[in-house]
Protein backbone atom coordinates (compact mmCIF):
# COMPACT_ATOMS: atom_id res chain seq x y z
CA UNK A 1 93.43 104.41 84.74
CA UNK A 2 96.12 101.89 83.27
CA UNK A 3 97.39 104.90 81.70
CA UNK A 4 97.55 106.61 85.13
CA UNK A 5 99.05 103.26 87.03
CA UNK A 6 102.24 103.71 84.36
CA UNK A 7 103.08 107.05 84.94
CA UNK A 8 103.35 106.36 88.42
CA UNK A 9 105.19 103.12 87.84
CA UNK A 10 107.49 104.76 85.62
CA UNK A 11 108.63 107.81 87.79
CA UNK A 12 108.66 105.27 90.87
CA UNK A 13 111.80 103.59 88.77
CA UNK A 14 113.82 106.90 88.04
CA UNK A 15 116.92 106.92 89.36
CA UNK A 16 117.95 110.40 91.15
CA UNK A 17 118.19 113.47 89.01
CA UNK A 18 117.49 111.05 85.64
CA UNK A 19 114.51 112.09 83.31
CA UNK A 20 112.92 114.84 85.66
CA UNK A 21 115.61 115.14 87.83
CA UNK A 22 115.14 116.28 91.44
CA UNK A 23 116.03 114.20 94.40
CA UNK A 24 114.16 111.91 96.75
CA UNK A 25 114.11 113.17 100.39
CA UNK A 26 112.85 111.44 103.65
CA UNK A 27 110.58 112.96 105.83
CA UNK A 28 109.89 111.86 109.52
CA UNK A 29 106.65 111.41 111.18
CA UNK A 30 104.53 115.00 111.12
CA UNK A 31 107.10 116.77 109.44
CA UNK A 32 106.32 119.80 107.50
CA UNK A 33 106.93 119.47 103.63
CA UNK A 34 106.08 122.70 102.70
CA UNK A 35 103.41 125.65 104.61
CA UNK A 36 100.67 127.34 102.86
CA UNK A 37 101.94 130.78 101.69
CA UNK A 38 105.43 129.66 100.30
CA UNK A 39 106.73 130.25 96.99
CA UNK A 40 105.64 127.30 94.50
CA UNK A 41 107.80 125.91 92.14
CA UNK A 42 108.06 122.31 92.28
CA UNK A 43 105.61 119.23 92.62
CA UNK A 44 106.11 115.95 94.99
CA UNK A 45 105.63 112.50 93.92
CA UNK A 46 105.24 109.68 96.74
CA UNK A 47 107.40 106.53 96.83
CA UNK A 48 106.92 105.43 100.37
CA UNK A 49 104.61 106.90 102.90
CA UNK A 50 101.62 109.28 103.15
CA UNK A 51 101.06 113.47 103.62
CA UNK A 52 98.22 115.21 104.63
CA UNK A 53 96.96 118.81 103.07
CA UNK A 54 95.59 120.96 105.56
CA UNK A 55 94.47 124.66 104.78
CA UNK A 56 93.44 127.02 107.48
CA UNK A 57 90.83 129.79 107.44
CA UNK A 58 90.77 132.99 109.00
CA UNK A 59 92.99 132.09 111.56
CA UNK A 60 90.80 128.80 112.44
CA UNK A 61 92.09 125.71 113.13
CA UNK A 62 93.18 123.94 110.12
CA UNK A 63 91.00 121.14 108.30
CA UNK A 64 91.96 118.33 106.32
CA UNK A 65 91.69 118.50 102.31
CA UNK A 66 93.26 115.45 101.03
CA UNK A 67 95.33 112.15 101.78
CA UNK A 68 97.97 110.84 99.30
CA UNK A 69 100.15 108.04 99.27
CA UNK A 70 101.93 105.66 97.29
CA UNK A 71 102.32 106.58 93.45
CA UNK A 72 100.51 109.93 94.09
CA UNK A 73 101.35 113.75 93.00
CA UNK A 74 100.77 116.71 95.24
CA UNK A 75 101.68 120.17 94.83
CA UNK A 76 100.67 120.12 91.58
CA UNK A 77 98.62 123.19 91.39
CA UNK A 78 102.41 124.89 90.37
CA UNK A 79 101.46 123.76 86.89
CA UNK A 80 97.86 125.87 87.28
CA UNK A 81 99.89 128.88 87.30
CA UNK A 82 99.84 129.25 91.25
CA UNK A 83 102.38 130.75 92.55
CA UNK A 84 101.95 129.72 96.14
CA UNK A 85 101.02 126.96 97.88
CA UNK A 86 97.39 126.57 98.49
CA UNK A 87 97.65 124.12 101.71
CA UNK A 88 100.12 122.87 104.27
CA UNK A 89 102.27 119.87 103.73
CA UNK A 90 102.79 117.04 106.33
CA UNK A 91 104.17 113.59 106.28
CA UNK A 92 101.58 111.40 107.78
CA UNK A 93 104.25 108.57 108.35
CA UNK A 94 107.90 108.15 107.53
CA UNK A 95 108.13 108.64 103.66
CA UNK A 96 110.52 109.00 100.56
CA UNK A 97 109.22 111.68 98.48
CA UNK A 98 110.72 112.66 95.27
CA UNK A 99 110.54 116.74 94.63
CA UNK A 100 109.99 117.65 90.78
CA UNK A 101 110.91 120.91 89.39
CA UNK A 102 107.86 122.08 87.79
CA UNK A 103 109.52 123.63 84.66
CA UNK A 104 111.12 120.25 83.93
CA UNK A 105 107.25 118.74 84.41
CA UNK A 106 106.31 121.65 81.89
CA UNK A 107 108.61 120.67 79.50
CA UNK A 108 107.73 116.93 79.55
CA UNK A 109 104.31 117.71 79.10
CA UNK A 110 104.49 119.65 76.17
CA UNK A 111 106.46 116.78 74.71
CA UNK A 112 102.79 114.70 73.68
CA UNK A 113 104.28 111.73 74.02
CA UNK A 114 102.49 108.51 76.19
CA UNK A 115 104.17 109.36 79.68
CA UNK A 116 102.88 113.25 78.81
CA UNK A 117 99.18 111.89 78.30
CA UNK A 118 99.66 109.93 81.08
CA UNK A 119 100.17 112.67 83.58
CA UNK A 120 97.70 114.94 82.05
CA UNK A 121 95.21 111.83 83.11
CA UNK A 122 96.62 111.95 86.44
CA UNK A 123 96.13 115.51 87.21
CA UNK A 124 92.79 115.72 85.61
CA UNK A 125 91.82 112.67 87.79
CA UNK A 126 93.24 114.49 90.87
CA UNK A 127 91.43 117.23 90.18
CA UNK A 128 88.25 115.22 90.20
CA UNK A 129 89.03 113.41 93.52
CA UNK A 130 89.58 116.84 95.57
CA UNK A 131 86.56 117.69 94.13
CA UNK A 132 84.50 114.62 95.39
CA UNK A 133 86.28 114.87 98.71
CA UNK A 134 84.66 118.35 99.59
CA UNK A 135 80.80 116.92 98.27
CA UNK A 136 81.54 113.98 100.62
CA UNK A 137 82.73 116.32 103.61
CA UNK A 138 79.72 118.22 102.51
CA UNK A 139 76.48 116.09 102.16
CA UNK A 140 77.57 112.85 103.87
CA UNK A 141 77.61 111.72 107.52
CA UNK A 142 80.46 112.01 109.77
CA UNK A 143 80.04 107.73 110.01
CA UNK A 144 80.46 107.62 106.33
CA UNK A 145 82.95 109.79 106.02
CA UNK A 146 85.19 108.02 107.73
CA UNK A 147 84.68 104.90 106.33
CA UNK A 148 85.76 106.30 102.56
CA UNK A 149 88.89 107.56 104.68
CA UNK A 150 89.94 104.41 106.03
CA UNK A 151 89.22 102.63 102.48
CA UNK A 152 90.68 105.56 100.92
CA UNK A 153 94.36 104.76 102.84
CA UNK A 154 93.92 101.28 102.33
CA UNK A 155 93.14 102.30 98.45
CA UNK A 156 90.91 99.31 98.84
CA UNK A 157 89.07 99.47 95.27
CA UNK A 158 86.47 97.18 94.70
CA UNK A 159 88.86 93.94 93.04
CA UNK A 160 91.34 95.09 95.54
CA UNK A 161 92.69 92.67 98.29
CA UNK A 162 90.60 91.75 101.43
CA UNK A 163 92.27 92.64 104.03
CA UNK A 164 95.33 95.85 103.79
CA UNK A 165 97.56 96.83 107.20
CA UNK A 166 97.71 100.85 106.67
CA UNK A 167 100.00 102.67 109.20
CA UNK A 168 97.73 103.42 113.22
CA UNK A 169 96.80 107.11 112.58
CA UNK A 170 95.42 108.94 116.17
CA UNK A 171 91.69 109.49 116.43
CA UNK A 172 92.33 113.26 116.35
CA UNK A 173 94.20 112.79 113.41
CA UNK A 174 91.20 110.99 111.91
CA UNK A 175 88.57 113.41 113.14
CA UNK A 176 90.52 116.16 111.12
CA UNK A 177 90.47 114.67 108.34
CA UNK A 178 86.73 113.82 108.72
CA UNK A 179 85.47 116.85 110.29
CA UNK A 180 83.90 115.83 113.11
CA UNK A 181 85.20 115.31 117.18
CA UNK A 182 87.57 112.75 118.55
CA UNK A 183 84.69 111.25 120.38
CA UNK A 184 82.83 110.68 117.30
CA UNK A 185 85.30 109.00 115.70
CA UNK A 186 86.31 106.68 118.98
CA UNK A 187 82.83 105.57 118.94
CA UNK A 188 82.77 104.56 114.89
CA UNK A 189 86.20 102.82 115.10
CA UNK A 190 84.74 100.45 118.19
CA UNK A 191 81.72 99.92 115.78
CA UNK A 192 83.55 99.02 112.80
CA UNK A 193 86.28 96.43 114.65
CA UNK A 194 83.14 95.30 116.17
CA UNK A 195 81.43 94.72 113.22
CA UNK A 196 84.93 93.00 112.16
CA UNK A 197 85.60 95.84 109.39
CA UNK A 198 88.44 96.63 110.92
CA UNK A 199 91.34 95.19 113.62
CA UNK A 200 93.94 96.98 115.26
CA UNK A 201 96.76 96.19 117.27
CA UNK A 202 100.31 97.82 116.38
CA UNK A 203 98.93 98.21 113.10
CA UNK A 204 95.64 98.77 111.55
CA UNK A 205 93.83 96.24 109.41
CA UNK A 206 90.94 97.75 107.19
CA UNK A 207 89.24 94.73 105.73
CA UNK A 208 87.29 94.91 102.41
CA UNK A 209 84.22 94.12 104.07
CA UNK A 210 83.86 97.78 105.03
CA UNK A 211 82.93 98.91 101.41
CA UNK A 212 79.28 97.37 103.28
CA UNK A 213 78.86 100.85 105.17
CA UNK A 214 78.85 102.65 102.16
CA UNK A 215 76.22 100.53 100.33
CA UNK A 216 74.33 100.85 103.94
CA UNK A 217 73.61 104.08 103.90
């Protein structure tokens, strides 16, 4: 994880086109990045914000995959060989998002050197976290699930701080990315600021005290 934690810390520091070149863009509130079905041919690293990946089935609404933020990669399955993206794109709040052209990340990876190893970590770590994000959806309550969301954005890991202010997402937004109805979700968010897990006015505070619904149930 250290290993991981540098890598990020490293390409937060480049300076525009250095090293991997690319540039840094900014991205307003719900703006597409990029739309499932284009051509693939660079990745996205995160220096200020958060996106959401949606996919959509058979024409059916479309249903939250993953949420990244600070110091994460997305559109990294270019490196898999894919030549179009898999999911939708869209800034969650404002963010600064630095684009990567995936033969430059090809080359640095077949350099072996410690920033190489680094981001072979990350991916294979990524990799692991999309795949417990579709057990979870899977096998646990709609209750749960959000509460690993809302820890999730406040990447509140066990030593992490007590309390973290994460940008006010809407309820619908939230019941997307849980899979479950607006209602639902209304009536866990009253529980949890009830139970004093969570506060919110102008911004939302998700305290570390939450972690307690996961060892709950």
């Amino acid at each position: 994880m250290k290993n991981i934690n540098r890598m990020a810390s490293h390409l937060a520091g480049f300076p525009s086109g250095a090293n991997l070149g690319g540039k840094v863009s900014h991205y307003r509130v719900k703006e597409n990045i990029y739309t499932e079905g284009t051509q693939a041919d660079t990745l996205f690293y995160i220096q200020e914000g958060a996106v959401r990946l949606t996919v959509r089935a058979n024409h059916q609404r479309s249903a939250v995959t993953v949420i990244v933020g600070v110091n994460d990669f997305f559109g990294e399955l270019c490196l898999a060989g894919y030549p179009f993206r898999m999911s939708t794109a869209v800034a969650l709040t404002a963010s600064s998002i630095r684009t990567i052209d995936k033969e430059k990340m090809l080359q640095m990876l077949r350099t072996k050197n410690e920033t190489s190893n680094s981001m072979v970590a990350y991916l294979l770590s990524s990799s692991k976290k999309y795949r417990d994000q579709v057990v979870d959806l899977m096998t646990s309550s709609a209750e749960l699930r959000l509460a690993r969301v809302l820890l999730r954005l406040a990447r509140l890991e066990k030593d992490g701080p007590a309390v973290v202010e994460i940008p006010v997402l809407s309820h619908q937004t939230l019941a997307e990315m849980v899979g479950t109805t607006r209602s639902r979700v209304n009536t866990f968010m009253n529980r949890f600021r009830k139970q004093g897990f969570i506060d919110y006015d102008g911004g939302l505070e998700v305290h570390q005290s939450l972690r307690k619904v996961l060892r709950s149930r």
